[in-house]
C-alpha atoms as a PDB file:
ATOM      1  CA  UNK A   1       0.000   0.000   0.000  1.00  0.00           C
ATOM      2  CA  UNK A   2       1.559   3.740  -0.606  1.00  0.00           C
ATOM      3  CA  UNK A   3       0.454   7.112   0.068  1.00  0.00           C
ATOM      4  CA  UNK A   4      -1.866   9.245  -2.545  1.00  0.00           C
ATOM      5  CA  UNK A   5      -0.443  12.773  -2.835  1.00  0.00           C
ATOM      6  CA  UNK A   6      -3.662  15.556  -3.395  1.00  0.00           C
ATOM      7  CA  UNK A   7      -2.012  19.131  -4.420  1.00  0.00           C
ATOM      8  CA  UNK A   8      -3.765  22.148  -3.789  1.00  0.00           C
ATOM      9  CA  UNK A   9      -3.173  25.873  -4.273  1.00  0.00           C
ATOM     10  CA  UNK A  10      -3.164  28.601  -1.539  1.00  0.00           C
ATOM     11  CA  UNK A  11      -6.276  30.751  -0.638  1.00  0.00           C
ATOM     12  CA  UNK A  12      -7.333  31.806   2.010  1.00  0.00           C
ATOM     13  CA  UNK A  13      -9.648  28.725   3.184  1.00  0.00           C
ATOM     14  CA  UNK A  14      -6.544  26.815   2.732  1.00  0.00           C
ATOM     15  CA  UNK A  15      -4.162  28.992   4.725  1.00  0.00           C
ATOM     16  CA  UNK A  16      -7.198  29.242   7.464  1.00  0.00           C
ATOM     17  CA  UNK A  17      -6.942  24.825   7.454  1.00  0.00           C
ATOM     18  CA  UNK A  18      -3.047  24.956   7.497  1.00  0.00           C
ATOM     19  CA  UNK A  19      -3.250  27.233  10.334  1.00  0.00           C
ATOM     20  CA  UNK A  20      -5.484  24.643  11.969  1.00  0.00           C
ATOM     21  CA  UNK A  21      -2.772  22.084  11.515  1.00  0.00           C
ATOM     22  CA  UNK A  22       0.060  23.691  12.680  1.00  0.00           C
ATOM     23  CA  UNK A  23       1.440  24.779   9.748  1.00  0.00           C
ATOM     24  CA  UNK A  24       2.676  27.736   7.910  1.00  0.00           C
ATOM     25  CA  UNK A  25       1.888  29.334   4.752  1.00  0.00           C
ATOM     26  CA  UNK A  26       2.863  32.364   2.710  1.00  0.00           C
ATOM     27  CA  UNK A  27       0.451  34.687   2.242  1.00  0.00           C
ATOM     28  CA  UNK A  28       0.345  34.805  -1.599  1.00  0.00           C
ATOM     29  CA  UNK A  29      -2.619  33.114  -3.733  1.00  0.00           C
ATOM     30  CA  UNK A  30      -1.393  30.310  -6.191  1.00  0.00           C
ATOM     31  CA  UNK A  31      -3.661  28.730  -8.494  1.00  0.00           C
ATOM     32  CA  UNK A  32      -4.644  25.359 -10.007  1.00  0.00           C
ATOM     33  CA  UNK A  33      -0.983  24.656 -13.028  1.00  0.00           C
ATOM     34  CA  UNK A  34      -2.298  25.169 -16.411  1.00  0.00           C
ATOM     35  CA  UNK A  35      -1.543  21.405 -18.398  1.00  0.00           C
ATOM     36  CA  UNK A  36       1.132  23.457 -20.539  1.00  0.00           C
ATOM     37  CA  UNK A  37       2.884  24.158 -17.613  1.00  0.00           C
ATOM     38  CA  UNK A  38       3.046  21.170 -15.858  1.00  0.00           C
ATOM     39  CA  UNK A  39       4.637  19.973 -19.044  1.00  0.00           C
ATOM     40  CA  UNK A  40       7.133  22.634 -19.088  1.00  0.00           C
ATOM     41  CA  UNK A  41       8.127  21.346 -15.291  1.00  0.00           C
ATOM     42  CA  UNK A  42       8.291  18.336 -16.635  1.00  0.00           C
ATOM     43  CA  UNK A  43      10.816  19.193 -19.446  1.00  0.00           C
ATOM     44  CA  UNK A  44      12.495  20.745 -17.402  1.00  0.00           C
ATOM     45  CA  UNK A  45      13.451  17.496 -14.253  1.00  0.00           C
ATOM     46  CA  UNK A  46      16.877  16.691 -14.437  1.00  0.00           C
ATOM     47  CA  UNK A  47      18.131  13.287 -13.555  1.00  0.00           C
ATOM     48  CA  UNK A  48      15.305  11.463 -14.131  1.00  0.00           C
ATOM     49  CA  UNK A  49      13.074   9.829 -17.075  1.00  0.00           C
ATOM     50  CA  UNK A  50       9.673  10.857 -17.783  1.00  0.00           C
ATOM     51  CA  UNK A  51       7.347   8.298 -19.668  1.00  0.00           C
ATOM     52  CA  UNK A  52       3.662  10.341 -20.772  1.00  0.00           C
ATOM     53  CA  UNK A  53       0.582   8.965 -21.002  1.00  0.00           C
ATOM     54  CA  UNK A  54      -2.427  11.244 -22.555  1.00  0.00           C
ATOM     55  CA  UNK A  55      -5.927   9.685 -23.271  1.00  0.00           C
ATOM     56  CA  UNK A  56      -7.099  12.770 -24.891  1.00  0.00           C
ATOM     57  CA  UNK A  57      -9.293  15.635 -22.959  1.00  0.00           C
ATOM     58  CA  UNK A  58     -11.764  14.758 -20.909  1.00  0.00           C
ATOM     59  CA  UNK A  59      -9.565  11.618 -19.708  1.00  0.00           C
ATOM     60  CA  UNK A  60      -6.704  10.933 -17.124  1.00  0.00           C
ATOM     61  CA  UNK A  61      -3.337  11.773 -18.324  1.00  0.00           C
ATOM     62  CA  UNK A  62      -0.268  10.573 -16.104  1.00  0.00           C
ATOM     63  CA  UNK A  63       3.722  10.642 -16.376  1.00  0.00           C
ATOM     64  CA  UNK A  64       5.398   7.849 -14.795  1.00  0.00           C
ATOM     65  CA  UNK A  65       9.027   9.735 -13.192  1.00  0.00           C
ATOM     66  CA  UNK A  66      11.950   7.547 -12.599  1.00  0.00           C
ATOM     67  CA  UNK A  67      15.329   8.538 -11.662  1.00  0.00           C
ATOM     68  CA  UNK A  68      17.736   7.722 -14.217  1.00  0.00           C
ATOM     69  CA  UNK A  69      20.294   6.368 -10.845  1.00  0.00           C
ATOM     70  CA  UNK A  70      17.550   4.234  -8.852  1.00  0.00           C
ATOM     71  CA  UNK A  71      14.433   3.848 -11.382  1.00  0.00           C
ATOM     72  CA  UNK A  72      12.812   1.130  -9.349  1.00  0.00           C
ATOM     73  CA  UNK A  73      13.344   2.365  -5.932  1.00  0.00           C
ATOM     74  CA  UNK A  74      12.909   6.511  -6.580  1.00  0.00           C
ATOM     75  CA  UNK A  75       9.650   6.706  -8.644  1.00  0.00           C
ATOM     76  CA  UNK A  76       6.312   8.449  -8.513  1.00  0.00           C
ATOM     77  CA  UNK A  77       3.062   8.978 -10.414  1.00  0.00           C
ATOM     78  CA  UNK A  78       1.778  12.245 -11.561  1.00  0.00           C
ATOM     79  CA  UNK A  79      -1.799  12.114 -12.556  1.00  0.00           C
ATOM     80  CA  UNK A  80      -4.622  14.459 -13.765  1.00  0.00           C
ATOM     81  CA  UNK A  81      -7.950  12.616 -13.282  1.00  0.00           C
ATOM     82  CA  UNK A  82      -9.729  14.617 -16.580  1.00  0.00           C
ATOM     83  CA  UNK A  83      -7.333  16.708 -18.498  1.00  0.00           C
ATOM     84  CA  UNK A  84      -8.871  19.366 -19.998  1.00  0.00           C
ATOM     85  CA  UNK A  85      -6.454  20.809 -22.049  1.00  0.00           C
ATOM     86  CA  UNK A  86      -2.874  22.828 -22.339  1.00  0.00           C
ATOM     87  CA  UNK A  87      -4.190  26.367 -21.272  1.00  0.00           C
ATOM     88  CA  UNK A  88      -6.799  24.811 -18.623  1.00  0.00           C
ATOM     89  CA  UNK A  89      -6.378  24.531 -14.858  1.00  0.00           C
ATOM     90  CA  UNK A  90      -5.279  21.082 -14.045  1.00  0.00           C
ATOM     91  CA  UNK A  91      -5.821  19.065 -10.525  1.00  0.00           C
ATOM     92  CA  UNK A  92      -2.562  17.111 -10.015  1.00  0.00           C
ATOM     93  CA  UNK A  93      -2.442  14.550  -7.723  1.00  0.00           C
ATOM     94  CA  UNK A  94       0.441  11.498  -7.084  1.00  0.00           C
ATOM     95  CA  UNK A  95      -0.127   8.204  -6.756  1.00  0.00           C
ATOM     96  CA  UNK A  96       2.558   6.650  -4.346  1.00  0.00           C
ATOM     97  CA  UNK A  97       6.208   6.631  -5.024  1.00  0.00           C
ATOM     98  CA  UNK A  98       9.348   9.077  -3.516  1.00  0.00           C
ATOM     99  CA  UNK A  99       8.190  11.607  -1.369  1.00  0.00           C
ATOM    100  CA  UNK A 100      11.534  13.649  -2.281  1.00  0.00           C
ATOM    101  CA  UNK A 101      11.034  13.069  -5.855  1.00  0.00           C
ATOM    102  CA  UNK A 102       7.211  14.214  -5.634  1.00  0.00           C
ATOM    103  CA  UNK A 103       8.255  17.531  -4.321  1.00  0.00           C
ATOM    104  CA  UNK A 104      10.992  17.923  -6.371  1.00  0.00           C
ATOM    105  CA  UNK A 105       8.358  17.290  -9.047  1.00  0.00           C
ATOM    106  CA  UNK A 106       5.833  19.840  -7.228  1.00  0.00           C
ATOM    107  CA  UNK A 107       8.924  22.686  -6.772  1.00  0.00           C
ATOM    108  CA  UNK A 108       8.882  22.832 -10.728  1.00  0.00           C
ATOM    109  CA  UNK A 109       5.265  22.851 -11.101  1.00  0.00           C
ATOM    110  CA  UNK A 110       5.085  25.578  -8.307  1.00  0.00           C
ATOM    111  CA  UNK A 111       7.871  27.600 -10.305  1.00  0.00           C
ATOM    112  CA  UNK A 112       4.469  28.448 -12.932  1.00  0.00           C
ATOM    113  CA  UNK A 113       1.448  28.063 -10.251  1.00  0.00           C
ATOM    114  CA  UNK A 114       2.776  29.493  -7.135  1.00  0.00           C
ATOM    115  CA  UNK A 115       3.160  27.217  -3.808  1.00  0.00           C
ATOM    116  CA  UNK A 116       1.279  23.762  -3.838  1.00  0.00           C
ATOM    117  CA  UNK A 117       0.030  22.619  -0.590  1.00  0.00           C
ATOM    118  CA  UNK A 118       0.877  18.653  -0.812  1.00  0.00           C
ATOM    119  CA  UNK A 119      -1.619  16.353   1.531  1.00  0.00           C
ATOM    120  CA  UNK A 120      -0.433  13.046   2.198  1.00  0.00           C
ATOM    121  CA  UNK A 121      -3.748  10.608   2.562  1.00  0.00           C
ATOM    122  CA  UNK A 122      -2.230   9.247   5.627  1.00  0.00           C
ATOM    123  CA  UNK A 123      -3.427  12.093   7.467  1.00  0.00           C
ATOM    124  CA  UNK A 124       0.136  13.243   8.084  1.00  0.00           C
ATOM    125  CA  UNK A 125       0.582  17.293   8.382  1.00  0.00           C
ATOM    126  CA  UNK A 126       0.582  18.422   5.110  1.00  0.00           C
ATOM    127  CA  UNK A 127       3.065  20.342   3.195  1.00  0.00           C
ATOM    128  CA  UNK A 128       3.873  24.051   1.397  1.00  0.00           C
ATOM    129  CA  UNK A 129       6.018  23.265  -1.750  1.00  0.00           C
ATOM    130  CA  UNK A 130       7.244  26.198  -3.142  1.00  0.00           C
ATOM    131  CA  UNK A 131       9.701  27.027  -6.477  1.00  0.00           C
END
């Protein structure tokens, strides 16, 4: 069994639930990554392979990240439950794998969106990834 990853941009609901858990936040908005850009962070990982799968709009699209060093021990899945297109507001979420890797893999995506708020499904405190 491994741990589903939900992302989530700042607001101000979200700051006021972070605050509830103990955590801190800056106090800038981000917003949902556009599916261009979270190609762009893709292109732009270093060090480790990136394997796309896109069912079209409407459908989930996913990228299977490996590092080139350890590709079956540091690993993660990036998924978009219904992609709706480049220029569209995607919801990311990752299915299991590297926590490191994941927000190494959020840090890029954050570099477009602003800070990410990763939630582990574990019900561990959850996380501010910034650029």
């Amino acid at each position: 069994m491994g741990v589903l990853w939900t992302t989530y941009p700042l607001n101000e609901e979200m700051r006021e639930w972070l605050d509830s858990e103990g955590v801190e936040a800056p106090e800038n908005d981000s917003r949902f990554p556009t599916g261009r850009e979270v190609k762009q962070a893709l292109e732009s990982l270093e060090e480790v392979t990136v394997e796309i799968t896109d069912n079209g709009i409407g459908n989930i699209w996913q990228a299977w990240i490996n590092s080139k060093l350890e590709p079956e021990k540091i690993w993660t899945l990036l998924n978009i439950s219904e992609y709706s297109g480049d220029d569209k507001p995607q919801e990311v979420w990752f299915e299991k794998g590297d926590e490191n890797l994941i927000k190494y893999v959020l840090g890029k995506i954050s570099h477009f969106s602003g800070p990410q708020v990763l939630i582990p499904d574990t019900g561990d405190t959850p996380e501010v990834i910034n650029a």
